[in-house]
Protein backbone atom coordinates (compact mmCIF):
# COMPACT_ATOMS: atom_id res chain seq x y z
CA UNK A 1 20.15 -19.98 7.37
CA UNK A 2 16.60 -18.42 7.75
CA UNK A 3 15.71 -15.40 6.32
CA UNK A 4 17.07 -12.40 9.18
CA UNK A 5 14.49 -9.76 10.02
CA UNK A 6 15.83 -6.80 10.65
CA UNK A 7 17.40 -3.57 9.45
CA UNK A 8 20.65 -2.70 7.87
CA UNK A 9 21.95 0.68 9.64
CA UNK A 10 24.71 2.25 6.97
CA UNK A 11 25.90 5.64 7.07
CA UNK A 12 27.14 8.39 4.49
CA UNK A 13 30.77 7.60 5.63
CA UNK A 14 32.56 6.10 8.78
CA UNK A 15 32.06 8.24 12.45
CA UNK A 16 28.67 9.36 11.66
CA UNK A 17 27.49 7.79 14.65
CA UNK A 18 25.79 4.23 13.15
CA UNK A 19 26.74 2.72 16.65
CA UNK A 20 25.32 5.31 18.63
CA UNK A 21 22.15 4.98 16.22
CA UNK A 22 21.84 1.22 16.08
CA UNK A 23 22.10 1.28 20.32
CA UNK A 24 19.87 3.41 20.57
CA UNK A 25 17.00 1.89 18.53
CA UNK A 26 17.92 -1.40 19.85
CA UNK A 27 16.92 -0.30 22.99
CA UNK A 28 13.98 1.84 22.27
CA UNK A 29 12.47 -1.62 20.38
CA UNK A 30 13.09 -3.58 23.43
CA UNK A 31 11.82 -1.01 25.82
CA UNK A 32 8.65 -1.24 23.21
CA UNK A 33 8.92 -5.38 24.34
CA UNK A 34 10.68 -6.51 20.97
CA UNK A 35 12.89 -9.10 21.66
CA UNK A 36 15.78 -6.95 19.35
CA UNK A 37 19.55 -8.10 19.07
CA UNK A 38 22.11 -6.32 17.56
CA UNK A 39 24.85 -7.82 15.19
CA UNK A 40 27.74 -6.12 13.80
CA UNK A 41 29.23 -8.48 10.65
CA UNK A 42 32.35 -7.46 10.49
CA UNK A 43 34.49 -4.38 12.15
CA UNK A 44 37.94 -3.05 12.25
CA UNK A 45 40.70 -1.10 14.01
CA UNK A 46 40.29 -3.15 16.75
CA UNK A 47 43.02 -3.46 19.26
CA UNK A 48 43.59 -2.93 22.77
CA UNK A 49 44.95 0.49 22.71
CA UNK A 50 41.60 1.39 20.46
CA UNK A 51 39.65 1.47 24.00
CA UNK A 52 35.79 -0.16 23.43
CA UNK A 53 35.30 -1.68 20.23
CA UNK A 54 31.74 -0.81 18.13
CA UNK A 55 30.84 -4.15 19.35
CA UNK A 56 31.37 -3.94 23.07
CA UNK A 57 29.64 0.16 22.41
CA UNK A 58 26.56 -1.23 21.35
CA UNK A 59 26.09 -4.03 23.86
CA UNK A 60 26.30 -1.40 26.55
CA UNK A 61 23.83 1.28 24.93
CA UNK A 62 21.36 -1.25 23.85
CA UNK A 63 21.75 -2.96 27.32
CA UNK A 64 22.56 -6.65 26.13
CA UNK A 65 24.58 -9.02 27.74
CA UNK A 66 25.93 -10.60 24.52
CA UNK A 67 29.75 -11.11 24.11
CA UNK A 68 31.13 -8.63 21.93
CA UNK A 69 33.17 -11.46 19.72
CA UNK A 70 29.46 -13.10 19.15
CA UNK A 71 27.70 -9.63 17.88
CA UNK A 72 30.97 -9.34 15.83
CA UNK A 73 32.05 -12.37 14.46
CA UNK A 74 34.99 -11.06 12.53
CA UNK A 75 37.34 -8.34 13.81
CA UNK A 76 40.54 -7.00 12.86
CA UNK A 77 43.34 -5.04 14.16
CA UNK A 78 44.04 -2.55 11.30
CA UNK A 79 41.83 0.66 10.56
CA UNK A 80 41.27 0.14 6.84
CA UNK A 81 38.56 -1.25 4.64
CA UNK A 82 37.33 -4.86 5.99
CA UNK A 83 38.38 -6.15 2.65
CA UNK A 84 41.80 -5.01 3.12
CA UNK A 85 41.86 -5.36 6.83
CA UNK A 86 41.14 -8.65 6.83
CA UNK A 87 43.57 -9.23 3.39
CA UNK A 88 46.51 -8.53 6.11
CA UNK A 89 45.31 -11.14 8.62
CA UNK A 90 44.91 -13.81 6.05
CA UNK A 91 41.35 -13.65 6.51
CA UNK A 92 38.88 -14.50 3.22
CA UNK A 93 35.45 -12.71 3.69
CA UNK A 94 32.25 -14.05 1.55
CA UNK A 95 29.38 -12.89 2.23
CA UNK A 96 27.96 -16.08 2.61
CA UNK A 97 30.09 -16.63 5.84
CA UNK A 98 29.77 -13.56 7.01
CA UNK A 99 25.95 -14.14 6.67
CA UNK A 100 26.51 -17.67 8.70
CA UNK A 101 28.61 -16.32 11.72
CA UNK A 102 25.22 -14.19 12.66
CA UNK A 103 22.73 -17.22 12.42
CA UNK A 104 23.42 -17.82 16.66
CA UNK A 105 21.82 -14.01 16.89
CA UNK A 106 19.32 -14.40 14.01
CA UNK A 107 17.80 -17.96 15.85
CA UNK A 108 17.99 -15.72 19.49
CA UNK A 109 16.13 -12.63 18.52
CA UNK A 110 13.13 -11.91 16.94
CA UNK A 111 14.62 -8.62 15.03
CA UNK A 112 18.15 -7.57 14.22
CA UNK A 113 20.05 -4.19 14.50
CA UNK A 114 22.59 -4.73 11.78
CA UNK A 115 25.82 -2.21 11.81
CA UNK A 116 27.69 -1.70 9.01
CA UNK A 117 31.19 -0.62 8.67
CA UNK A 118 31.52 2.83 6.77
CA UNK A 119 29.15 3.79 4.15
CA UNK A 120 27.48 1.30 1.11
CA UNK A 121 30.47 1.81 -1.12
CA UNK A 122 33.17 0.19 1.58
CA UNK A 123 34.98 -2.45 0.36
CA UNK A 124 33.36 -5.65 2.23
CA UNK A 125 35.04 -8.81 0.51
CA UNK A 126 37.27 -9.64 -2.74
CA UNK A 127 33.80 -9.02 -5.14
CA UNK A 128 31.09 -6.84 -2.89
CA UNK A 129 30.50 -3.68 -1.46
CA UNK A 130 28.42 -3.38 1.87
CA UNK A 131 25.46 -2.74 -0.28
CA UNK A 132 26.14 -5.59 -1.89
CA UNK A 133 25.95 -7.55 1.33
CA UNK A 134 22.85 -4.91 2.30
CA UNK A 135 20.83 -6.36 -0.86
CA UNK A 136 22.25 -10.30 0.17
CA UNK A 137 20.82 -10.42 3.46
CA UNK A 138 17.22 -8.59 2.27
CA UNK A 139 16.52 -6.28 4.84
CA UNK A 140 16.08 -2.48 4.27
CA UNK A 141 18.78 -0.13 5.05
CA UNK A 142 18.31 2.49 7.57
CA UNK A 143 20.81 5.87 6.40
CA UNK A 144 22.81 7.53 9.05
CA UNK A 145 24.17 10.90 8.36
CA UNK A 146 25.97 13.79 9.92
CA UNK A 147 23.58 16.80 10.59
CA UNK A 148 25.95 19.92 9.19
CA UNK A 149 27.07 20.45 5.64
CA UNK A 150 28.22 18.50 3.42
CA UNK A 151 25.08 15.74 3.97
CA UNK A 152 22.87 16.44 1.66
CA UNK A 153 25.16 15.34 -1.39
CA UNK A 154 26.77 12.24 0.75
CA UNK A 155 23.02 11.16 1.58
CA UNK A 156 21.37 11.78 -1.66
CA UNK A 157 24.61 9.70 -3.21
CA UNK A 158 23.93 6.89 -0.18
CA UNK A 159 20.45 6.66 -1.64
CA UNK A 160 20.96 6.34 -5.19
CA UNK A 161 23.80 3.79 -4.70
CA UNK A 162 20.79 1.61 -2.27
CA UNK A 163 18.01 1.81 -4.77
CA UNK A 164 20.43 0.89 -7.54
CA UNK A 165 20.03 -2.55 -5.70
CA UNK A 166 16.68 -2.19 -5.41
CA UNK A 167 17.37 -2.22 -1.39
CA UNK A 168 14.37 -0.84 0.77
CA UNK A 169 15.44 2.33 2.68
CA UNK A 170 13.25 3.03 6.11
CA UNK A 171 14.55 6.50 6.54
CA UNK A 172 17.52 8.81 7.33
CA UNK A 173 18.84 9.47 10.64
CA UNK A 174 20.82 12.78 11.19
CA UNK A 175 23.45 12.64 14.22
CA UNK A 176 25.13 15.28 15.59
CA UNK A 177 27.72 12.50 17.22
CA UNK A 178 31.02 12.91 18.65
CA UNK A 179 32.81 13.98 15.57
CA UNK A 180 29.93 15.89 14.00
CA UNK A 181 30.46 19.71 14.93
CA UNK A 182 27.20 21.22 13.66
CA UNK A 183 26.86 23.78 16.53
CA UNK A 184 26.52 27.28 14.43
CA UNK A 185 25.64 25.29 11.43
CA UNK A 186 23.31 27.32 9.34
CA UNK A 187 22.73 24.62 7.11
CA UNK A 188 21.45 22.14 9.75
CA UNK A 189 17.90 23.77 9.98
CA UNK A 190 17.27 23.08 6.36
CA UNK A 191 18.99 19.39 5.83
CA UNK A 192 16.37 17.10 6.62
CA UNK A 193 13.94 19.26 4.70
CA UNK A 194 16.08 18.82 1.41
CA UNK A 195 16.96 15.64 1.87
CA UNK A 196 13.24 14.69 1.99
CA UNK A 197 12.25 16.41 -1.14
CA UNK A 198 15.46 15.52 -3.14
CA UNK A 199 15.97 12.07 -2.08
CA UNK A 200 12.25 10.86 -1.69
CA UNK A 201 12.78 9.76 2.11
CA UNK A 202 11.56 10.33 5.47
CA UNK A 203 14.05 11.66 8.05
CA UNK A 204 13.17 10.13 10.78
CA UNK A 205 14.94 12.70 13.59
CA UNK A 206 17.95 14.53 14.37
CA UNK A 207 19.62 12.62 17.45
CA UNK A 208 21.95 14.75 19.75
CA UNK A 209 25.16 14.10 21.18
CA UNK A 210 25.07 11.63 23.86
CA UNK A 211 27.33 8.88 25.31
CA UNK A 212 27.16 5.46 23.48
CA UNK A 213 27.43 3.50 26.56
CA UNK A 214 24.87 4.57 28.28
CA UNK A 215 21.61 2.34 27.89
CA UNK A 216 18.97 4.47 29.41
CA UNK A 217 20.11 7.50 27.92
CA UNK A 218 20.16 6.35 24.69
CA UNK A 219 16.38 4.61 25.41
CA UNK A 220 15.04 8.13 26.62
CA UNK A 221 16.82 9.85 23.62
CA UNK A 222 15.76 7.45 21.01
CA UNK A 223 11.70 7.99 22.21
CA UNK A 224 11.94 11.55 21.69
CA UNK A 225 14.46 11.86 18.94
CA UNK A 226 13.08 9.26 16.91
CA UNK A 227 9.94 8.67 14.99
CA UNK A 228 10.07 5.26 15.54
CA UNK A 229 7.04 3.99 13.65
CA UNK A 230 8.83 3.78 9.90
CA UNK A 231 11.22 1.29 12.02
CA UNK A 232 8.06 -0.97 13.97
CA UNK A 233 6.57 -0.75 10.49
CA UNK A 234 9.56 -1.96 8.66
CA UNK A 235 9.74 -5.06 10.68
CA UNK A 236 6.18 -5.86 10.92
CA UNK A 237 6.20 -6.12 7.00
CA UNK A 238 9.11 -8.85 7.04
CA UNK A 239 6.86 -11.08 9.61
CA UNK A 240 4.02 -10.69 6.79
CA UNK A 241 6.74 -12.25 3.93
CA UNK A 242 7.73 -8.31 2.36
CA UNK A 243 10.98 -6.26 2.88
């Protein structure tokens, strides 16, 4: 497999809003004329009755016409863990196949959007966490986290656990999302100002509520949410041979 350039978008904890995210800079990038893919390794709690899975979500933001069982090779019906949710479908995961099952995106786009499921410390196979997998594929991490209170801690903790692995971190993303009720937050004025002098980071915007699905919505929120350049500058660096 050929080394993937990309970025690895995590969060502080599951239904922060990574998919919303990782649309949304997909299709800012290939607004910008980057030929960007998304890929989501592994997901769960996916079953009819769920509605859209996160892979079918961020083919429609970022505007691809991708099948959702290519962007996410391995999907399971039960809401738990991958490790676990694939335990109770017989399923193995290595992190060497779940590197493999995205080579037919990495040889088709020039830049991946990788999603991951949950937050660095989820249980991805038998032996590794999704950092672990973060530090196996060697692209930097982008951090999405909620916007109220209670981020600082779960983002400085996301950042400590990344750098333990020596991973590359781009920035932090904070996102209101659909499960993220920050309205009358005090704390929200102040988060991305701590989290920059605590955690050594750039916070790269605070994104808004806005529908997943909807691909120039997400482009026109992503320009002015977003300060895109830490991302174009990540990449760049992995054409010239660095992280």
């Amino acid at each position: 497999m050929r080394r993937i350039r990309g970025i690895f978008v995590t969060g502080t904890d599951t239904g922060v809003g990574k998919t919303t995210v990782t649309a949304a800079l997909t299709a800012a990038l290939r607004a910008e004329g980057i030929n960007a893919g998304v890929w989501k390794p592994v997901q769960s709690g996916v079953s009819p009755e769920s509605g859209l899975s996160d892979a079918a979500r961020l083919l429609l933001g970022a505007g691809l016409a991708d099948r959702p069982e290519t962007v996410a090779p391995f999907s399971f019906r039960a809401p738990l863990a991958p490790f676990l949710a694939a335990s109770q479908e017989g399923v193995t995961l290595t992190m060497e196949a779940l590197a493999a099952a995205g080579e037919p995106l990495n040889s088709r786009y020039d830049a991946l959007l990788v999603e991951g499921a949950g937050g660095v410390a989820v249980p991805l196979t038998e032996e590794a966490l999704v950092s672990d997998f973060i530090a196996f594929l060697g692209i930097p991490a982008l951090i999405v986290a909620r916007s109220g209170l209670g981020t600082i801690n779960h983002t400085l903790l996301t950042i400590e656990m990344l750098r333990k692995r020596s991973i590359p971190i781009t920035g932090v993303m904070l996102n209101d999302g659909p499960v993220n009720h920050s309205s009358g937050d005090p704390s929200v004025a102040a988060n991305a100002a701590l989290i920059e002098r605590y955690g050594d980071v750039k916070v790269l915007g605070h994104f808004p509520r806005v529908p997943v699905e909807n691909n120039e919505t997400l482009r026109l929120t992503a320009r002015d949410a977003i300060d895109l350049l830490p991302v174009r500058l990540a990449l760049e660096s992995q054409e010239m041979g660095g992280n």
